[in-house]
Protein backbone atom coordinates (compact mmCIF):
# COMPACT_ATOMS: atom_id res chain seq x y z
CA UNK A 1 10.78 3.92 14.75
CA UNK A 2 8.84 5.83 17.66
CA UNK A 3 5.31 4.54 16.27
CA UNK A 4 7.25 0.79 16.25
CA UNK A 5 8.45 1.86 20.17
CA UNK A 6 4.71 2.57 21.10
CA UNK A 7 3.21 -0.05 18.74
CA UNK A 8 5.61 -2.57 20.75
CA UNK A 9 4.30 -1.04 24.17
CA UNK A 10 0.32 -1.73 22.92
CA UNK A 11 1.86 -5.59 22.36
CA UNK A 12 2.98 -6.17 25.86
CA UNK A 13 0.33 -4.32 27.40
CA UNK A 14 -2.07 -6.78 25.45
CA UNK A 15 0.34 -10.06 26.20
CA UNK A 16 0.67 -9.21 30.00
CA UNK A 17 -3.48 -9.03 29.84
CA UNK A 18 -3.29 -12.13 28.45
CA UNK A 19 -1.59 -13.92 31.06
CA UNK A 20 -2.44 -11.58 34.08
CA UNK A 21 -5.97 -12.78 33.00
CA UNK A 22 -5.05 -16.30 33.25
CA UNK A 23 -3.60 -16.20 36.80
CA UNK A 24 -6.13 -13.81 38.36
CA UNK A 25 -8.92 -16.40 36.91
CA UNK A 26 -6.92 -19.38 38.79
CA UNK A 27 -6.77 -16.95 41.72
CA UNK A 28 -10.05 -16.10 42.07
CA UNK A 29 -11.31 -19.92 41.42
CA UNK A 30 -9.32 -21.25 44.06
CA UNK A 31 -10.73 -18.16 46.16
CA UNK A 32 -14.04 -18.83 45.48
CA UNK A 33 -14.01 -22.48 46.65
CA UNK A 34 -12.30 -21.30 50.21
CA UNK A 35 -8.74 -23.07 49.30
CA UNK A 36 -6.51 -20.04 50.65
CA UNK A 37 -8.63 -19.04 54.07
CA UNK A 38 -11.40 -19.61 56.10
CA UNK A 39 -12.24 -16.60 57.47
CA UNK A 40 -14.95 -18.02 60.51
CA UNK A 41 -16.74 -21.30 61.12
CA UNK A 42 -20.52 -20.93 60.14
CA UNK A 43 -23.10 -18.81 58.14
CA UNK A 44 -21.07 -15.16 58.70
CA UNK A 45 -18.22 -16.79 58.01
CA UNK A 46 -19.26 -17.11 54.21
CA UNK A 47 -20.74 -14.46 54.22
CA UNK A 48 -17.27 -12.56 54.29
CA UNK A 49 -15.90 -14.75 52.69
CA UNK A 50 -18.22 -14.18 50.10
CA UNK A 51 -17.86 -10.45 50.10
CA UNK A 52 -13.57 -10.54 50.62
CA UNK A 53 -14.02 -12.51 47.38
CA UNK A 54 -16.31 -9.98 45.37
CA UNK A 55 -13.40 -7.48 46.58
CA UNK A 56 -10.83 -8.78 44.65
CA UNK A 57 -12.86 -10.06 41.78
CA UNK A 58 -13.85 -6.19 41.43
CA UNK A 59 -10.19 -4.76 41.51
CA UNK A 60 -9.18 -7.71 39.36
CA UNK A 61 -11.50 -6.68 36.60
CA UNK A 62 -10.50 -2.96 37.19
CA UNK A 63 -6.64 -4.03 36.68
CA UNK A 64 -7.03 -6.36 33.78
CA UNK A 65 -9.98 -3.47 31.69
CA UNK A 66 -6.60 -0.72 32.09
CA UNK A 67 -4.46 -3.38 31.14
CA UNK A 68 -6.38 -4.12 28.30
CA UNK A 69 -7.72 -0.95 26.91
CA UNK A 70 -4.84 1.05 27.13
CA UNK A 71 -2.96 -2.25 25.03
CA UNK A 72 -5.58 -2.32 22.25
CA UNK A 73 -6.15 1.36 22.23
CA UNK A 74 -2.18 1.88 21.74
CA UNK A 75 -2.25 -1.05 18.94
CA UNK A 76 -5.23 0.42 17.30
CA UNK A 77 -3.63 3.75 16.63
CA UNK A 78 -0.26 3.26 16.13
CA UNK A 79 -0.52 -0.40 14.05
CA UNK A 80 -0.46 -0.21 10.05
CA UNK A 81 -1.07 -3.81 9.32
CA UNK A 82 -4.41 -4.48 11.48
CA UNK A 83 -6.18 -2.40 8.86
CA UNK A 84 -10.08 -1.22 8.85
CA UNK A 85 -10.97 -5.42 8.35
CA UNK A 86 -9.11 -6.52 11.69
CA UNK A 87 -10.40 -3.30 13.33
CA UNK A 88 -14.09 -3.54 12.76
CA UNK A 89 -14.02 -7.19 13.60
CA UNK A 90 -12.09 -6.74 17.01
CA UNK A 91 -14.80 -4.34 17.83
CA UNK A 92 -17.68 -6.47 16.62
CA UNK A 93 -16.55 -9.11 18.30
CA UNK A 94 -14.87 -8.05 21.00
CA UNK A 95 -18.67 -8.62 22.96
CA UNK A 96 -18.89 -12.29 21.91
CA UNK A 97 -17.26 -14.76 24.32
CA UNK A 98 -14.74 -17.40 22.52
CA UNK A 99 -14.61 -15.03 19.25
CA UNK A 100 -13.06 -12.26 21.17
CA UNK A 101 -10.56 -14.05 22.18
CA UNK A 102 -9.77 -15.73 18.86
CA UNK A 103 -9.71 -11.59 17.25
CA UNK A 104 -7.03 -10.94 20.34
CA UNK A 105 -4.88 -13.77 19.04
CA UNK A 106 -5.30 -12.28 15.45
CA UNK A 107 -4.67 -8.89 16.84
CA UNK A 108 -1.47 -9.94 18.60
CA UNK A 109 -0.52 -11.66 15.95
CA UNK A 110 -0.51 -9.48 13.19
CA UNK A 111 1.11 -6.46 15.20
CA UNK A 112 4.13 -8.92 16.06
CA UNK A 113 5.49 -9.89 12.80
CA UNK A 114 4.39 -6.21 11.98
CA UNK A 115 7.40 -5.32 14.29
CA UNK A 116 9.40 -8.12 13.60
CA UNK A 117 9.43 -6.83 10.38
CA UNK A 118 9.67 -3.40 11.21
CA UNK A 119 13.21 -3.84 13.41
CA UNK A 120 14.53 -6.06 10.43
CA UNK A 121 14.61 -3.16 8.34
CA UNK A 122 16.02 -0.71 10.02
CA UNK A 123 18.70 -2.91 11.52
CA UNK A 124 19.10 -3.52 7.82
CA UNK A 125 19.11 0.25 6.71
CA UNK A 126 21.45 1.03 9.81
CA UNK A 127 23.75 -1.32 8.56
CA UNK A 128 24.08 -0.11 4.40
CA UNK A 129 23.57 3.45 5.84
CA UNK A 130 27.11 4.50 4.55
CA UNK A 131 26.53 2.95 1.13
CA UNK A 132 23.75 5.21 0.32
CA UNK A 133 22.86 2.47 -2.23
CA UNK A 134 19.93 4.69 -3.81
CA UNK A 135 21.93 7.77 -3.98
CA UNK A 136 21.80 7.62 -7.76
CA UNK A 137 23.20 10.04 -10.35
CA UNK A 138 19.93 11.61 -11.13
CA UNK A 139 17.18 12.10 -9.03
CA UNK A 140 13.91 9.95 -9.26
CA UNK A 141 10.64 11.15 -10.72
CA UNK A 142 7.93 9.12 -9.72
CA UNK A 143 4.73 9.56 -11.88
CA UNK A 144 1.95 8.41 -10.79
CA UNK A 145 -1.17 6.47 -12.18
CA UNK A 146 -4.85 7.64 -13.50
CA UNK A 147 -7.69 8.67 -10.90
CA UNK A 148 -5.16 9.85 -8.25
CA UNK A 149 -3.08 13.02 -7.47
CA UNK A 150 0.15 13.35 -5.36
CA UNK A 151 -0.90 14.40 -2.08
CA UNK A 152 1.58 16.09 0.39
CA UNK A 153 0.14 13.96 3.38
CA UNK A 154 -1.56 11.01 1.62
CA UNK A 155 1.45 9.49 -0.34
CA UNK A 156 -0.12 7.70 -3.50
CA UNK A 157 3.31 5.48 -3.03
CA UNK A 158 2.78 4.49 0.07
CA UNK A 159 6.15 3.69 2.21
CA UNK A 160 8.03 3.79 -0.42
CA UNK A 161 9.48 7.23 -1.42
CA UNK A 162 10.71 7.12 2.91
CA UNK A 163 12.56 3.87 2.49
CA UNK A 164 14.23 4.92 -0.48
CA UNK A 165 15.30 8.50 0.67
CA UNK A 166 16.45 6.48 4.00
CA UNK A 167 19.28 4.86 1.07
CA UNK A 168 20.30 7.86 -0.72
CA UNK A 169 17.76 8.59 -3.15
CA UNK A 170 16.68 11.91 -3.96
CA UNK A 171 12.75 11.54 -5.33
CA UNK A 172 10.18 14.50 -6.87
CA UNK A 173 6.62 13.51 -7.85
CA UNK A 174 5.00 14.26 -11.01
CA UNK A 175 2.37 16.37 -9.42
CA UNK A 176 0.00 16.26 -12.84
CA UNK A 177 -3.74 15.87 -13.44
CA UNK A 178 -5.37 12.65 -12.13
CA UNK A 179 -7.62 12.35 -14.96
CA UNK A 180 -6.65 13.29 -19.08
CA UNK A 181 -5.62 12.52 -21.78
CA UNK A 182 -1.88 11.19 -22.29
CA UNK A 183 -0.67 13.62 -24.95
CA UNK A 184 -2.12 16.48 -21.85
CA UNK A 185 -0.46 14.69 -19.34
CA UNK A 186 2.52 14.03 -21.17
CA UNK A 187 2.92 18.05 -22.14
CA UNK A 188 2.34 18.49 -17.86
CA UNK A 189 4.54 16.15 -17.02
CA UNK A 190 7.26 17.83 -19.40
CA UNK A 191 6.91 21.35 -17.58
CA UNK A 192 7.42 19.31 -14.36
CA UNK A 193 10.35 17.86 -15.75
CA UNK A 194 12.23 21.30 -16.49
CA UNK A 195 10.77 22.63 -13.32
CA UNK A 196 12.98 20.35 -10.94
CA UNK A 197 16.00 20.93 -13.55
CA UNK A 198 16.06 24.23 -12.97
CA UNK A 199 15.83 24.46 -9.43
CA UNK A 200 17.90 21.95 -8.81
CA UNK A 201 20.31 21.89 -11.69
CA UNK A 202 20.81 18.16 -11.96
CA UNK A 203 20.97 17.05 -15.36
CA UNK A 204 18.50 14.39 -15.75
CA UNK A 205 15.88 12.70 -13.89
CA UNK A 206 14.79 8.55 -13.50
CA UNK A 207 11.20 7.99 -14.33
CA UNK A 208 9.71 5.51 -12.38
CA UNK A 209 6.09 5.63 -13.71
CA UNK A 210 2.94 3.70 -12.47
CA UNK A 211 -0.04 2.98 -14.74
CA UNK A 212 -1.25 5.36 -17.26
CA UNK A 213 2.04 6.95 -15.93
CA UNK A 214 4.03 4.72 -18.07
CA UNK A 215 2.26 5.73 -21.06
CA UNK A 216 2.51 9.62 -20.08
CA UNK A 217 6.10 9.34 -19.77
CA UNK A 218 6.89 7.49 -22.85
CA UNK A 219 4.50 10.45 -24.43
CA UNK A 220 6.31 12.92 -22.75
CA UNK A 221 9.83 11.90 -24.23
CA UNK A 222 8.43 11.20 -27.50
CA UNK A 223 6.11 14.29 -28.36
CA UNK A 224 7.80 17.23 -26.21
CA UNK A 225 11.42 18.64 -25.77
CA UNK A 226 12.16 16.68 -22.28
CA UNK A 227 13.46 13.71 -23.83
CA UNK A 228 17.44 15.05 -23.20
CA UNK A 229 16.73 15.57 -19.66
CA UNK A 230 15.51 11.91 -19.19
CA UNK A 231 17.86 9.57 -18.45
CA UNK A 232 15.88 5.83 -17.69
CA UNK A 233 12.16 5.33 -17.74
CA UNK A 234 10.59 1.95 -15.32
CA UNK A 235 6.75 1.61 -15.71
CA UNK A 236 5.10 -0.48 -13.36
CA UNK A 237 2.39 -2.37 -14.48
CA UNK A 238 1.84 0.09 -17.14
CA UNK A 239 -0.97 -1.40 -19.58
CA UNK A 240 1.01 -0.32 -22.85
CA UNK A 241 -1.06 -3.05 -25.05
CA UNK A 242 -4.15 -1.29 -23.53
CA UNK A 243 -7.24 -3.56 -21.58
CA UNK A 244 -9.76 -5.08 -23.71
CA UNK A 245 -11.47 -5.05 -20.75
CA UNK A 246 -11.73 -0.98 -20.92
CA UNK A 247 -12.55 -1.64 -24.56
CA UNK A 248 -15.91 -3.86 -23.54
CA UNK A 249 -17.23 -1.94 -21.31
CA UNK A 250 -16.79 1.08 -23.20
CA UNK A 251 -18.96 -0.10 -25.90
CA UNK A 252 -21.51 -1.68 -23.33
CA UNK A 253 -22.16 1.31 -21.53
CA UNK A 254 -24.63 3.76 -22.85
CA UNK A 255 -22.81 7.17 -23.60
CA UNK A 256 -25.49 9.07 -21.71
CA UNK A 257 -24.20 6.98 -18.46
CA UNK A 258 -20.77 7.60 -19.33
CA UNK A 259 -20.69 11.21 -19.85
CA UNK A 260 -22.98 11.59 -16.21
CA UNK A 261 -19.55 9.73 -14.71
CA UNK A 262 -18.05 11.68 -16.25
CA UNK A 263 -19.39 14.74 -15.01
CA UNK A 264 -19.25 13.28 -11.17
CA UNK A 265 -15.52 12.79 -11.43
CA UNK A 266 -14.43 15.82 -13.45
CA UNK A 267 -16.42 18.02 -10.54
CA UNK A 268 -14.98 16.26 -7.75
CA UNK A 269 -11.02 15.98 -9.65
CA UNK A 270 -11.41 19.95 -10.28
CA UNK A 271 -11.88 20.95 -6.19
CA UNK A 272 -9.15 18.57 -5.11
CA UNK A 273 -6.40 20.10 -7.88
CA UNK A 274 -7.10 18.84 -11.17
CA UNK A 275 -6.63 21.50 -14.08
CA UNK A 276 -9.77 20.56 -16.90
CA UNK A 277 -9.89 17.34 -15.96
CA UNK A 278 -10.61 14.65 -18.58
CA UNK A 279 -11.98 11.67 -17.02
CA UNK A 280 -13.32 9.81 -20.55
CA UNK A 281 -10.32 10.98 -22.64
CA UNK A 282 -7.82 9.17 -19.87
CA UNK A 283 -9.99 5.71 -19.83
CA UNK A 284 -10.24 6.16 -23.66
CA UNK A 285 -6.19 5.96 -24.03
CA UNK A 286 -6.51 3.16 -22.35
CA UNK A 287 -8.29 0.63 -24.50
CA UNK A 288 -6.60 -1.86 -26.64
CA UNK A 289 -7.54 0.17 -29.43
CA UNK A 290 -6.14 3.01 -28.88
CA UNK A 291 -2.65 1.82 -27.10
CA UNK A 292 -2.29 0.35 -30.98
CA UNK A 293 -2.50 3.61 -32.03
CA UNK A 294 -0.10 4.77 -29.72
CA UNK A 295 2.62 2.23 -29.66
CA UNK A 296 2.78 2.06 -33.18
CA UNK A 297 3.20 6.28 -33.25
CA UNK A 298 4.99 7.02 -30.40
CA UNK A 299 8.65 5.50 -30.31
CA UNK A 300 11.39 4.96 -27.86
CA UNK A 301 14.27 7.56 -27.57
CA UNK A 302 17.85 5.22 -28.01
CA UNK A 303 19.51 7.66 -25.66
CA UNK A 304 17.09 6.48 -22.61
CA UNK A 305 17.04 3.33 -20.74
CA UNK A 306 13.73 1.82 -20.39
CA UNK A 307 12.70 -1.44 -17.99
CA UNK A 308 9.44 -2.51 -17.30
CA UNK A 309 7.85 -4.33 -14.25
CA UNK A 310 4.48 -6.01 -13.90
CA UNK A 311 2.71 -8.55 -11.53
CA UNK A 312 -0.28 -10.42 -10.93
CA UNK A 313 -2.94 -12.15 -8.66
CA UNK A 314 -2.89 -15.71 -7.93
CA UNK A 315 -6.77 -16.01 -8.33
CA UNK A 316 -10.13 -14.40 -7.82
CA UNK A 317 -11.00 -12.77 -4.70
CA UNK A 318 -7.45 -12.69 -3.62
CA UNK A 319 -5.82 -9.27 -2.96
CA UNK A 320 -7.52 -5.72 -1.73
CA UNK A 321 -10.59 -4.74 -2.25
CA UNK A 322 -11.90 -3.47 -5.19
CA UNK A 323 -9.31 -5.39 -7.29
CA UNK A 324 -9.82 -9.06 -5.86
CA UNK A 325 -13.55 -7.94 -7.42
CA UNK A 326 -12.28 -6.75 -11.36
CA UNK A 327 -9.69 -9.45 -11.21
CA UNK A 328 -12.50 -12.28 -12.94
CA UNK A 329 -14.19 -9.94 -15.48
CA UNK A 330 -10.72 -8.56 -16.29
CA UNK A 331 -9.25 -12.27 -16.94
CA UNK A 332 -11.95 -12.96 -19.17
CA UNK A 333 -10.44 -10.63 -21.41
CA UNK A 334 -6.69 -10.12 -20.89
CA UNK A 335 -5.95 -13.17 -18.85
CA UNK A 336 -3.86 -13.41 -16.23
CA UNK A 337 -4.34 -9.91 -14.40
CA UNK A 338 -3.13 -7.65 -11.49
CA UNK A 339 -6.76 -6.67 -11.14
CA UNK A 340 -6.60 -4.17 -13.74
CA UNK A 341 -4.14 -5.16 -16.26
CA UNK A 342 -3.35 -8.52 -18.05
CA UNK A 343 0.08 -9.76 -17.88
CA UNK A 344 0.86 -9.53 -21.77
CA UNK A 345 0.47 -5.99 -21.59
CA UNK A 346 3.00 -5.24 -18.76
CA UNK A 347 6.48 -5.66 -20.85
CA UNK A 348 8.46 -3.20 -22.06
CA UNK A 349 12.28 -1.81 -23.04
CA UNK A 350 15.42 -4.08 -22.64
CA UNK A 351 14.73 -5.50 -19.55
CA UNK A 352 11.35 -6.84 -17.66
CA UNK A 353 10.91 -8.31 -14.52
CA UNK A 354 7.80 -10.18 -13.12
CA UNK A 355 6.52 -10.33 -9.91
CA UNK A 356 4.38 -13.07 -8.17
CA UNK A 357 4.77 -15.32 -5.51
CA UNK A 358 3.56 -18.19 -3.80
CA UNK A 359 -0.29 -19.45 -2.57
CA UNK A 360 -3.21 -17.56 -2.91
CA UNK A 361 -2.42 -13.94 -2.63
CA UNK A 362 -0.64 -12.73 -5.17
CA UNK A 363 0.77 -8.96 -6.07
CA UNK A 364 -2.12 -6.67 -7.33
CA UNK A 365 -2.28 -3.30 -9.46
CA UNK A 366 -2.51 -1.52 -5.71
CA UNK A 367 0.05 -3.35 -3.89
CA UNK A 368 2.65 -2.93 -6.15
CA UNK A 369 2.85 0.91 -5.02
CA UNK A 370 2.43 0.02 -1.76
CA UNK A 371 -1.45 1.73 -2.17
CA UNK A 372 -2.55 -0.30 1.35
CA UNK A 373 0.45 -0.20 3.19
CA UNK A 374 0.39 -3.70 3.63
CA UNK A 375 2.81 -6.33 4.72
CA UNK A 376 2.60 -8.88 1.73
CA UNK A 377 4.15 -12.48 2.85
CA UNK A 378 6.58 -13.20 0.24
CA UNK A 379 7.00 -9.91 -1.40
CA UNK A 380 8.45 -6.80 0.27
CA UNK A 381 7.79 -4.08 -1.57
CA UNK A 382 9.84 -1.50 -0.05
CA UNK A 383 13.05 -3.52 -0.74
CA UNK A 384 11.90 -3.84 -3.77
CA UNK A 385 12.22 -0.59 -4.88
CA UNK A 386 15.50 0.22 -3.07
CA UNK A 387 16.71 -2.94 -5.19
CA UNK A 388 15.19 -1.57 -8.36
CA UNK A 389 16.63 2.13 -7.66
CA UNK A 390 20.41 0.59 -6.57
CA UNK A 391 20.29 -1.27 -9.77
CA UNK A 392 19.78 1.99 -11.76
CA UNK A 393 22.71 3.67 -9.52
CA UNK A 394 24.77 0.62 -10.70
CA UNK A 395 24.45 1.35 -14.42
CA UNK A 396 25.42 4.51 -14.00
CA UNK A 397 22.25 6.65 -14.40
């Protein structure tokens, strides 16, 4: 909570600007027309007058600039909701009149119901603190999608690993290849697996799987020897149908431009940790084709509980970029979408649950991993979780 405390600081700094503004201006006005003194009677009489006036109209506008930059220069580095957009535009037009003060309502704004929201939750934690409801009988895995890696200081799940280790939970990361093929993935994520047994002796682990990290865990159980040390397996918007969409394009695109992406990304995946990357073989196992192939091979394991979760945007141009972008060309040909992945593709195990909510928004492939770090109205992700992982802790696992 000390970025909340300094966040909070940057808010009244920017507030008391706000009105000290206001009164100074009424100050000075009445000032200017000679209401509160009349300093002589003739010519040099205004003339100090004048000058008296240009004295405090100069310290004025040296109070309120402190006031004000050391508000917004306190909210800029400390706020996670104002994002690049509301950044960029406060700066742009922070030099043209009316608009800057329409940003500095924005600004205000959005950095008070950021820590409105902010207290609510840890007066909320502080209070189940002794309940530990995440403290579940097996640790959680969390396995994340394709084209990312787990990063020790750039958390591909966002807030949400902190929140639930604030209720109990104790959570490892995958830690495989961004880019290959699921059978590879599926064979890393299974020395992983016996990794964190070992050193920690637990028995089991929960998967809670992203993505293609669905697909590489259901691999994993199915086609190596961790399926005994997996006790429940949640994918999150996990395309296990496969995206037509991947199938189109893949057919569109000339193979000389794919392999040169290829290329690009494997080069780039190698220096930041990637072992052989794979970057056609992952989008490959992707295609409608191809998940087919795999669901109708690769089988669940009775002794493992698997749930599936999936979501969706409201309508184009909604959401983060780039996904508010793919969303159209990807409901052409899967439907309703999350920007990646239609909605008949998410389902999967004994139990499913689907997220959306109200207006335009809508939850996207990003945002249900908390990728932006963003305060969605109407869906809070973070609880989320905690109410997926307590729900696992319920039935025992």
């Amino acid at each position: 909570m000390k970025r909340i405390r300094i966040c909070n600081f940057g808010r009244i700094m920017l507030k008391l600007f706000c009105v000290t503004t206001i009164l100074l201006s009424v100050y000075l006005l009445f000032g200017f027309f000679g209401y509160y003194q009349k300093w002589f009677d003739g010519p040099a009489g205004i003339t100090q007058q004048t000058m008296y006036w240009l004295i405090r109209l100069g310290i004025g506008i040296l109070v309120e600039a402190l006031i004000f930059w050391i508000g917004i220069i306190t909210v800029y580095l400390t706020s996670e909701q104002l994002g690049i957009r509301w950044r960029v535009l406060g700066i742009v037009c922070g030099w043209i009149p009316i608009l800057h003060l329409i940003m500095l309502h924005i600004i205000i704004k959005t950095v008070d119901q950021e820590i409105k929201m902010e207290r609510m939750r840890d007066r909320r934690n502080r209070e189940r603190k002794e309940q530990q409801i995440c403290q579940t009988k097996y640790p959680i895995l969390m396995v994340h999608g394709v084209f990312f890696r787990d990063f020790e200081h750039l958390n591909y799940w966002g807030r949400i690993p902190a929140e639930l280790e604030r209720n109990g939970a104790t959570v490892y990361y995958g830690n495989h290849n961004s880019a290959s093929a699921v059978r590879d993935s599926a064979r890393e994520l299974a020395v992983r697996v016996h990794q964190i047994i070992e050193k920690t002796g637990c028995e089991k682990l929960n998967i809670i799987a992203h993505s293609k990290g669905g697909l590489d865990s259901r691999a994993m159980i199915a086609l190596t020897d961790a399926a005994p040390c997996i006790a429940s397996v949640t994918t999150i918007n996990t395309p296990h149908r496969g995206c037509q969409f991947a199938d189109y394009l893949l057919h569109k695109i000339p193979e000389k431009q794919q392999h040169m992406v290829e290329t690009a990304y494997n080069t780039g995946a190698a220096k930041l940790g990637d072992v052989n990357p794979d970057f056609l073989a992952a989008v490959y196992d992707l295609t409608f084709e191809n998940c087919k192939a795999f669901n109708d091979e690769i089988k669940d394991d009775p002794a493992i509980y698997y749930q599936s979760v999936g979501s969706k945007l409201n309508r184009p141009m909604s959401g983060r970029f780039p996904l508010n972008f793919t969303y159209p060309l990807v409901k052409y040909f899967d439907g309703a979408n999350d920007g990646l992945v239609g909605e008949e593709s998410f389902p999967w195990g004994v139990n499913y649950q689907f997220l959306t909510i109200k207006g335009k928004r809508g939850i996207s492939h990003g945002d249900v991993i908390d990728l932006n770090r963003e305060n969605i109205p109407g869906f809070d992700v973070r609880e989320f979780y905690v109410q997926l992982v307590a729900d696992l802790k319920a039935r025992g696992f």
